[in-house]
C-alpha atoms as a PDB file:
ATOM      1  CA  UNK A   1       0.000   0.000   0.000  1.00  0.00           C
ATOM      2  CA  UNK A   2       3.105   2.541   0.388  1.00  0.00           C
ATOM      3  CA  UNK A   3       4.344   1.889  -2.509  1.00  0.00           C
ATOM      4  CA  UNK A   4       1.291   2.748  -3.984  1.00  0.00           C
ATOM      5  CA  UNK A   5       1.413   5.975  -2.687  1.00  0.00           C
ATOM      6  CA  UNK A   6       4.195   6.990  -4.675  1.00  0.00           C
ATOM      7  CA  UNK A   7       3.721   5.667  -7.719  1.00  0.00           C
ATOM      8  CA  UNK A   8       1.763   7.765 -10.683  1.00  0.00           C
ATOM      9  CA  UNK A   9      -1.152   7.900 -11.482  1.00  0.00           C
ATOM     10  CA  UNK A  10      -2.298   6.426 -14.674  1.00  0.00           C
ATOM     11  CA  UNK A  11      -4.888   8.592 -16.551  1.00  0.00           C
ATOM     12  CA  UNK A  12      -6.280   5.637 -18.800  1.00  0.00           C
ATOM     13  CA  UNK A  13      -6.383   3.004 -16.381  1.00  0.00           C
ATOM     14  CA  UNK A  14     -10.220   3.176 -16.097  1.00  0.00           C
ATOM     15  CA  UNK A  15     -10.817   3.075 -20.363  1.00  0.00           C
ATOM     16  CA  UNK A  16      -8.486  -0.048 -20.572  1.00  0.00           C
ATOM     17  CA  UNK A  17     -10.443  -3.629 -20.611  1.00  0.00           C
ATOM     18  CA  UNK A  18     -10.122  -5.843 -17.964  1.00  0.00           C
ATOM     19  CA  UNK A  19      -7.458  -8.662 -18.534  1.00  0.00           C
ATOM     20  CA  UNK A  20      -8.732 -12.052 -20.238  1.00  0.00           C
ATOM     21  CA  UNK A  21      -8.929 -14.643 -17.740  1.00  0.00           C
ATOM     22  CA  UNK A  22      -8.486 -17.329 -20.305  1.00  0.00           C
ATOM     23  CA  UNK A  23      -5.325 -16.129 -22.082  1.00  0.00           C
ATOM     24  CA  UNK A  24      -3.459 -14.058 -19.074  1.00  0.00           C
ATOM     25  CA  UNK A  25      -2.966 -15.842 -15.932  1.00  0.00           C
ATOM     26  CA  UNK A  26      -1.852 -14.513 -12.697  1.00  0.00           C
ATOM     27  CA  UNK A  27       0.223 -17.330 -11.793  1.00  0.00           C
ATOM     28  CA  UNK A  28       2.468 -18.894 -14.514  1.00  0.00           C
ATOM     29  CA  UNK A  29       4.813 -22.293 -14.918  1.00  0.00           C
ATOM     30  CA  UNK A  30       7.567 -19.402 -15.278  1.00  0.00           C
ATOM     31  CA  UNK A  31       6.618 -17.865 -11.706  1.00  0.00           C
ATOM     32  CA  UNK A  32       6.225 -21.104  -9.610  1.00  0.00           C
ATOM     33  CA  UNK A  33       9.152 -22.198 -11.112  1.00  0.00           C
ATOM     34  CA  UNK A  34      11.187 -18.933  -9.860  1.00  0.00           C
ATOM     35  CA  UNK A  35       9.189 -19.503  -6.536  1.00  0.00           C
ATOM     36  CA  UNK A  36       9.264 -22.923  -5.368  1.00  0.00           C
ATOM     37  CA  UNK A  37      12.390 -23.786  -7.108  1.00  0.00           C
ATOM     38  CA  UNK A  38      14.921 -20.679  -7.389  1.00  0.00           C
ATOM     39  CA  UNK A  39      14.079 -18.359  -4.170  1.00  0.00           C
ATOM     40  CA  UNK A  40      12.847 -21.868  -2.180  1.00  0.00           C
ATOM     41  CA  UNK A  41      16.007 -23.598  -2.531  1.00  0.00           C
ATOM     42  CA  UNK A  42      17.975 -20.762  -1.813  1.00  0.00           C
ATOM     43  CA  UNK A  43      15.878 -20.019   1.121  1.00  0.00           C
ATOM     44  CA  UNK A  44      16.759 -23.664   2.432  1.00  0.00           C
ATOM     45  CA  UNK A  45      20.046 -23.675   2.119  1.00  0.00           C
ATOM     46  CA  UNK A  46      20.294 -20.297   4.378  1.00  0.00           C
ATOM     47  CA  UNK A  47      18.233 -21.840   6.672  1.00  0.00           C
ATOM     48  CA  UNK A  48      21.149 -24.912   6.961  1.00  0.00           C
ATOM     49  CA  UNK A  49      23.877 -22.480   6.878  1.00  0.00           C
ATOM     50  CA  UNK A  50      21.992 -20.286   9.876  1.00  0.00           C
ATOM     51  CA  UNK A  51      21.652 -23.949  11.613  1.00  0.00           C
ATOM     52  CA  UNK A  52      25.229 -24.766  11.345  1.00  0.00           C
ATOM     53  CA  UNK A  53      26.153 -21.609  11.990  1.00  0.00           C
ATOM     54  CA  UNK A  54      24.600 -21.379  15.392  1.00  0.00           C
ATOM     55  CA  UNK A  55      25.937 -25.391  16.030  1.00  0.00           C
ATOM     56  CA  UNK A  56      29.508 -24.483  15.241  1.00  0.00           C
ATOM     57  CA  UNK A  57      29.352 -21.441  18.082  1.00  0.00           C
ATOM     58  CA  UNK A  58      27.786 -23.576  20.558  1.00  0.00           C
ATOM     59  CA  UNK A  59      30.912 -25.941  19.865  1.00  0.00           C
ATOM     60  CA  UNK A  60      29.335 -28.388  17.193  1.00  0.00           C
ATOM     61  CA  UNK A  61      30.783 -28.056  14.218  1.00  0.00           C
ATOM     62  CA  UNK A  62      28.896 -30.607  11.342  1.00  0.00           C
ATOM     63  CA  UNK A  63      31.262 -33.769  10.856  1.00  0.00           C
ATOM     64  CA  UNK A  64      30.535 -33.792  15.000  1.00  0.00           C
ATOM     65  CA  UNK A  65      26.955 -33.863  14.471  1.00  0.00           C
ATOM     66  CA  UNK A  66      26.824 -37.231  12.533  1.00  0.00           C
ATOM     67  CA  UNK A  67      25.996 -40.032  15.157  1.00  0.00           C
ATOM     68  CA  UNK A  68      25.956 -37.485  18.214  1.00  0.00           C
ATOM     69  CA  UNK A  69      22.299 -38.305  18.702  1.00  0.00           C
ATOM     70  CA  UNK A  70      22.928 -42.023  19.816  1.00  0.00           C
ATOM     71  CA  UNK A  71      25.623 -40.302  22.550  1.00  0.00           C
ATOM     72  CA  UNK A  72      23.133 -37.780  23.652  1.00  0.00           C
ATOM     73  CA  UNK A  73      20.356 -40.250  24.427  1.00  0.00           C
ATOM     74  CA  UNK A  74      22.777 -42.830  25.814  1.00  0.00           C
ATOM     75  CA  UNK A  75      22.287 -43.080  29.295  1.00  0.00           C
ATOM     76  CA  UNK A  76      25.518 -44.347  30.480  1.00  0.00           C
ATOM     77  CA  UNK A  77      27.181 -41.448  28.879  1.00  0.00           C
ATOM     78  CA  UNK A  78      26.682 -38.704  31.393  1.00  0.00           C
ATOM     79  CA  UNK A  79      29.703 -35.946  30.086  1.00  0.00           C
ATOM     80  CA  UNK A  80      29.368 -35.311  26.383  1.00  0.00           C
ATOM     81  CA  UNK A  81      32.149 -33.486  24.809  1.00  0.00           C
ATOM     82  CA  UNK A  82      31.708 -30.910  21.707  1.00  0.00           C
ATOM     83  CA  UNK A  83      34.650 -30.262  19.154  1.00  0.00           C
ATOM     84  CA  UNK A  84      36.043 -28.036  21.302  1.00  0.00           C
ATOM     85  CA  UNK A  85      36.902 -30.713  24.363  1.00  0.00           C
ATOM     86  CA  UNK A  86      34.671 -29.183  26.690  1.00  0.00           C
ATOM     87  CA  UNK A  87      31.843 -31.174  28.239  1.00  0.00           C
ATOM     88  CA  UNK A  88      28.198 -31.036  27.981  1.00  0.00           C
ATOM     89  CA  UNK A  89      26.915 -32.653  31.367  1.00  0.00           C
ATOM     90  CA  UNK A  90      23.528 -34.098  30.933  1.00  0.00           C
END
């Protein structure tokens, strides 16, 4: 709505026909395809970078992160240690 505001007025926009629904859409192939598949998969991988960023400052960093689930839940495993050396008591 604010960018309405500034734009200019058009002075024919009333005499011009309305747009044929049959022959031009609002939503094209070309659009969900810059959607879904362009600005989502770019949005994903920020999302894993962001994830691993956060991680890493906590003190794990990814190749840490593959099988650390089984240690975490492991009961007999009270003093978890990050890639850093220092310990994550439970």
């Amino acid at each position: 709505a604010i960018s309405l505001a500034y734009e200019k007025a058009e002075s024919d926009i009333m005499m011009r026909p309305p747009r044929d629904s049959k022959k031009d859409k609002l939503v094209t192939g070309r659009l969900l395809q810059m959607t879904y598949l362009q600005i989502g998969m770019i949005q994903a991988l920020a999302g894993f970078f962001c994830y691993f960023v956060v991680l890493g400052d906590s003190g794990f960093l990814p190749p840490r992160l593959i099988g650390l689930r089984a240690d975490w839940d492991n009961e007999d495993i009270n003093d978890l240690k990050d890639s850093y050396g220092n310990e994550w008591v439970g």
